[in-house]
N, C-alpha and C. Protein backbone atom coordinates (compact mmCIF):
# COMPACT_ATOMS: atom_id res chain seq x y z
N UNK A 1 10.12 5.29 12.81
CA UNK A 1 10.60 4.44 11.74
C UNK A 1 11.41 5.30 10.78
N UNK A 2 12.63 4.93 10.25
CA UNK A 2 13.53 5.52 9.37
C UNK A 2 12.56 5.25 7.89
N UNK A 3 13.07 6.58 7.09
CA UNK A 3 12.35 6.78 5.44
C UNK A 3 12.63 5.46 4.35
N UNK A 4 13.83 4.67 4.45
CA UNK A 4 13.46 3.43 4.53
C UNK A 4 12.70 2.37 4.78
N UNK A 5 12.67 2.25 5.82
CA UNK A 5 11.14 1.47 6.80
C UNK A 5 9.96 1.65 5.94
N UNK A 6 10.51 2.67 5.99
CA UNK A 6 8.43 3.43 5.91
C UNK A 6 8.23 3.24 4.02
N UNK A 7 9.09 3.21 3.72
CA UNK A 7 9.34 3.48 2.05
C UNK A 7 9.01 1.59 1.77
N UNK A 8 9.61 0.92 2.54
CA UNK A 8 9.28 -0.49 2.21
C UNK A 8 7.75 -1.61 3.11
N UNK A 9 7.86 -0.71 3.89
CA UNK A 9 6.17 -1.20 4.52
C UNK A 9 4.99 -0.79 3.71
N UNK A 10 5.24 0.89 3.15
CA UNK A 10 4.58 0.87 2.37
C UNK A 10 4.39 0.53 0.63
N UNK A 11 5.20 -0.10 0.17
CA UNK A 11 5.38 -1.11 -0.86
C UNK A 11 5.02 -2.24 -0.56
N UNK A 12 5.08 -3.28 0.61
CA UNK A 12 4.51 -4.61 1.07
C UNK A 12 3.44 -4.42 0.99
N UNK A 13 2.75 -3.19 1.32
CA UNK A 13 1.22 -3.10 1.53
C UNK A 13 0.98 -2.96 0.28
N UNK A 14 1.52 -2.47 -0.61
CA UNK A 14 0.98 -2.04 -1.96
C UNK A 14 1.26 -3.13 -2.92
N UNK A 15 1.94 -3.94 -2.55
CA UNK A 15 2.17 -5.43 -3.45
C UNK A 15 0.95 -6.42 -2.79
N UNK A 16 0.48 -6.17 -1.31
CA UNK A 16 -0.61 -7.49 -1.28
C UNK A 16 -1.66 -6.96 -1.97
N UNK A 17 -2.13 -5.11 -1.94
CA UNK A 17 -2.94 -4.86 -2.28
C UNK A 17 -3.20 -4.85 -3.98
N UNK A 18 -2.17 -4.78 -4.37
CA UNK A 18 -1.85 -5.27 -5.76
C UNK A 18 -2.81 -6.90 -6.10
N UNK A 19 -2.05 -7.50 -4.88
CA UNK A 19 -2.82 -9.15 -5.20
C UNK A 19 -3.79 -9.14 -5.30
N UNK A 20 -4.58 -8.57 -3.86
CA UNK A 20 -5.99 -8.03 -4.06
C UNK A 20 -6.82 -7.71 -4.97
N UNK A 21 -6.32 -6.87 -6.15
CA UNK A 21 -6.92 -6.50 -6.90
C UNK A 21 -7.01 -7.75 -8.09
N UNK A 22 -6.03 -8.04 -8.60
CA UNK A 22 -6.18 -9.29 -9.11
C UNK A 22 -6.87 -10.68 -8.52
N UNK A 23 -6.88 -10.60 -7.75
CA UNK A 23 -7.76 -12.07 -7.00
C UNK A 23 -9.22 -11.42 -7.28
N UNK A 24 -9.55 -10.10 -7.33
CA UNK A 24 -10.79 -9.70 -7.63
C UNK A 24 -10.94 -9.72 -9.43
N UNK A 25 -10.30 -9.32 -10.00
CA UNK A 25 -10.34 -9.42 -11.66
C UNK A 25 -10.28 -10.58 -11.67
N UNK A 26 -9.48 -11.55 -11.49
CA UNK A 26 -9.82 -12.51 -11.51
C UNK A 26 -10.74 -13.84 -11.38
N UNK A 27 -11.42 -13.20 -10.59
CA UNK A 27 -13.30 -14.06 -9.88
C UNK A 27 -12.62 -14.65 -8.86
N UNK A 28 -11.18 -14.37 -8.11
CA UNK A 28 -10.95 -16.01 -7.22
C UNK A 28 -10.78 -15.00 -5.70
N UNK A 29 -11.20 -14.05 -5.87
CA UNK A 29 -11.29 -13.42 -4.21
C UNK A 29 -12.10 -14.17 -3.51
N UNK A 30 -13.17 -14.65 -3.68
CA UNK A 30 -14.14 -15.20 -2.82
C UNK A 30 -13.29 -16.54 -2.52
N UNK A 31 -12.44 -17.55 -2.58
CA UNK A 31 -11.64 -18.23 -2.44
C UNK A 31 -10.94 -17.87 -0.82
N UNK A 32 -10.73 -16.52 -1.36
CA UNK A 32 -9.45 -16.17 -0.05
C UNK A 32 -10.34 -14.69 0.35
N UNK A 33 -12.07 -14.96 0.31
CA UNK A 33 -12.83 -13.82 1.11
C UNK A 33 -11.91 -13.53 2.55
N UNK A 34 -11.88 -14.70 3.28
CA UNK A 34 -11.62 -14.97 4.61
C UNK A 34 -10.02 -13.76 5.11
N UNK A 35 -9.41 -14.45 4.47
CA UNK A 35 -7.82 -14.29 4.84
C UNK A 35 -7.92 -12.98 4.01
N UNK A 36 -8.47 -12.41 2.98
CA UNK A 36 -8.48 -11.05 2.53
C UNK A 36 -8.97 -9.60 3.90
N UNK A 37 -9.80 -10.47 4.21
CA UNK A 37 -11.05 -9.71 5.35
C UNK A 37 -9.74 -9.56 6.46
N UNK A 38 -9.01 -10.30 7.25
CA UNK A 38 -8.29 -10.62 8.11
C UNK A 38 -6.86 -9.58 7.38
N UNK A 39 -6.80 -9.79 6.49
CA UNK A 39 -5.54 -8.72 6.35
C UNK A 39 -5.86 -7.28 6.19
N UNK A 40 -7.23 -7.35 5.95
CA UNK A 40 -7.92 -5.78 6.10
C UNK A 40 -7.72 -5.12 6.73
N UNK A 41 -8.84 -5.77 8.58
CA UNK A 41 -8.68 -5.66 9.22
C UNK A 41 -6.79 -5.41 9.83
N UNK A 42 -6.04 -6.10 9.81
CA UNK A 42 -4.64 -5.96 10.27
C UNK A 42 -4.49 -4.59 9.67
N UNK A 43 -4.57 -4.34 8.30
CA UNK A 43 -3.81 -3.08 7.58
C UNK A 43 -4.39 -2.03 8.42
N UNK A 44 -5.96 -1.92 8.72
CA UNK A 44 -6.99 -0.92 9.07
C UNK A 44 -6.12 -0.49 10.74
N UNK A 45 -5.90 -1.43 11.08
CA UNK A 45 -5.22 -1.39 12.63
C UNK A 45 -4.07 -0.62 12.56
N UNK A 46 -3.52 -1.12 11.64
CA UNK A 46 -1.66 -0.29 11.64
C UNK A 46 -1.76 0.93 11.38
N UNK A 47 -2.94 1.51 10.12
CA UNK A 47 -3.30 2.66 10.00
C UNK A 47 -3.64 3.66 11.15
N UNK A 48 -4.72 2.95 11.90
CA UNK A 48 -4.81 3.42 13.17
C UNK A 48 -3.58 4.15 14.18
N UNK A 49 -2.76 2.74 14.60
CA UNK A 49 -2.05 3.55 15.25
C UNK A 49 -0.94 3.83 14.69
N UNK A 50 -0.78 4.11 13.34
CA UNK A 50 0.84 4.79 13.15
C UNK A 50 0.11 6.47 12.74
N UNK A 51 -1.15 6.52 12.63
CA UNK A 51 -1.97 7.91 12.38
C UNK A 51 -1.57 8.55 13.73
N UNK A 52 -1.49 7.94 14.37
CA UNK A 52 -1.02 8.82 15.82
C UNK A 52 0.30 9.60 16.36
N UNK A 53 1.42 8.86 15.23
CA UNK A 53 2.70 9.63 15.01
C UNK A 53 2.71 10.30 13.59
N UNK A 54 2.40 9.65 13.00
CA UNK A 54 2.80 10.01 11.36
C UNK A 54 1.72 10.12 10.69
N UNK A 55 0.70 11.18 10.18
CA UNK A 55 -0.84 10.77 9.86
C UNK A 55 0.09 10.65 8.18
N UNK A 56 1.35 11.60 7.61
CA UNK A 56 1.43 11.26 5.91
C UNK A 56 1.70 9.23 5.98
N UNK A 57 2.40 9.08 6.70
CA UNK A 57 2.62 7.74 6.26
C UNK A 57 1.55 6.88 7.15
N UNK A 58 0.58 6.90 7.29
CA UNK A 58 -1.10 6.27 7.59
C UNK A 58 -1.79 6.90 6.27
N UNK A 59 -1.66 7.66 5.70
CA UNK A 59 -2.38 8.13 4.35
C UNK A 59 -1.80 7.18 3.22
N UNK A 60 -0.60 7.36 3.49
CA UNK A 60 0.24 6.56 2.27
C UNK A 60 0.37 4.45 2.07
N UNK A 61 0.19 4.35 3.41
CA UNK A 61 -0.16 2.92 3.85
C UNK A 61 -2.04 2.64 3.48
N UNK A 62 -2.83 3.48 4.05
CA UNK A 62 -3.90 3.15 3.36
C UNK A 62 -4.18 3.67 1.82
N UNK A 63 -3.84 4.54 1.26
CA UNK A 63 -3.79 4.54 0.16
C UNK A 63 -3.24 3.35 -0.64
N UNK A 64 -1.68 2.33 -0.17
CA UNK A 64 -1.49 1.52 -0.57
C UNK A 64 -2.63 0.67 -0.91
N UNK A 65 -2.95 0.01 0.18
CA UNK A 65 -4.26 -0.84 0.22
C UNK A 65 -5.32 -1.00 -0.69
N UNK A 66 -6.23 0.53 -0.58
CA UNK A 66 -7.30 0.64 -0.82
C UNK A 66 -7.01 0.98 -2.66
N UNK A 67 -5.97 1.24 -2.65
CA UNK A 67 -5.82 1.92 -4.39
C UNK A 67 -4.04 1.83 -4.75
N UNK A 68 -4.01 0.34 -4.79
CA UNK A 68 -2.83 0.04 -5.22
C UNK A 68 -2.10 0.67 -6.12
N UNK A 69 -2.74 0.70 -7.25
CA UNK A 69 -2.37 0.59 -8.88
C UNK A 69 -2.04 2.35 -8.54
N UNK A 70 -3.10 3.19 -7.92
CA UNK A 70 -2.97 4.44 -7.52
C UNK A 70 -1.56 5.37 -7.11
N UNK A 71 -1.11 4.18 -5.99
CA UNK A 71 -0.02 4.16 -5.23
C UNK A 71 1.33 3.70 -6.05
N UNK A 72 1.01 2.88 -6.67
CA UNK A 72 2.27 2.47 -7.79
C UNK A 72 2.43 3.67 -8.82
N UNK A 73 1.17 3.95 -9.44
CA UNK A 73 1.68 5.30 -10.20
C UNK A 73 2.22 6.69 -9.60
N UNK A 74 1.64 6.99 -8.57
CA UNK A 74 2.12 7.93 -8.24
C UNK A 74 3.73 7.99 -7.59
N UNK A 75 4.10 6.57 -6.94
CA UNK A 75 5.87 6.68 -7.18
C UNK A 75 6.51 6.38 -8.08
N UNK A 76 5.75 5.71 -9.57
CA UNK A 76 6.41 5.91 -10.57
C UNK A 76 6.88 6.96 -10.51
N UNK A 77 5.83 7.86 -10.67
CA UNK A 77 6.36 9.53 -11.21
C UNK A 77 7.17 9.87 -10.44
N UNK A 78 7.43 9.85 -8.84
CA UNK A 78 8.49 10.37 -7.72
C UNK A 78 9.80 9.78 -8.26
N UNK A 79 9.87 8.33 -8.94
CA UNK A 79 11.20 8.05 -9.41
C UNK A 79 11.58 8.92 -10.12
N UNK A 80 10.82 8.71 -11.53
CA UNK A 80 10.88 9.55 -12.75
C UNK A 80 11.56 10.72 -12.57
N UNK A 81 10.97 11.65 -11.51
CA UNK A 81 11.07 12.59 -11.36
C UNK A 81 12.92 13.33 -10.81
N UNK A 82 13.03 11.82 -9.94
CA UNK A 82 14.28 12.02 -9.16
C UNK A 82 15.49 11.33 -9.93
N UNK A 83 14.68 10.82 -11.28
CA UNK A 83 15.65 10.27 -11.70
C UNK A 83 16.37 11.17 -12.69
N UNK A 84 15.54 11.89 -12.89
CA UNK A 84 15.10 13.43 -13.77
C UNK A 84 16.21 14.58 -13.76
N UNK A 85 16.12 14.84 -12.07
CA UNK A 85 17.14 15.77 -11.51
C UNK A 85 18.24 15.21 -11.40
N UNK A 86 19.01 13.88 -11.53
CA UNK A 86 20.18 13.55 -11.20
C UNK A 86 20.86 13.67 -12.65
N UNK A 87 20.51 14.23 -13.79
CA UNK A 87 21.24 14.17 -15.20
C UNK A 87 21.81 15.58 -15.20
């Protein structure tokens, strides 16, 4: 997968897991227990086998997931940073 690809799969993952977290602050996860469990599972799978070519971007895809807000800050700062060196 081109650094593109991989740069926007792992943002999709980090925007449902985003939802995730809010459907839990919220009290309304148990609503969508089901279809939460089922996209788990899916994410847990992709992790699996893209760990077999690429273990940074299986780190960076489950990190999405499991610690959204985690994953959003830390490419804040990679922007920041690159936005940093271009002045």
């Amino acid at each position: 997968m081109n650094p593109d690809g991989e740069r926007l799969l792992v943002e999709l993952i980090e925007k449902v897991g985003l939802l995730r977290r809010d459907l839990q602050h919220k009290q309304d996860l148990a609503r969508y227990e089901a279809r939460i469990a089922r996209i788990d599972q899916k994410v847990e799978a992709l992790v699996t086998q893209i760990a077999t070519s690429d273990a940074g971007l299986a780190k960076a895809i489950e990190t999405a997931w499991k610690q959204p807000a985690r994953s959003l800050a830390f490419r804040n700062v990679a922007h920041q940073k690159d936005d940093g060196s271009e002045e």
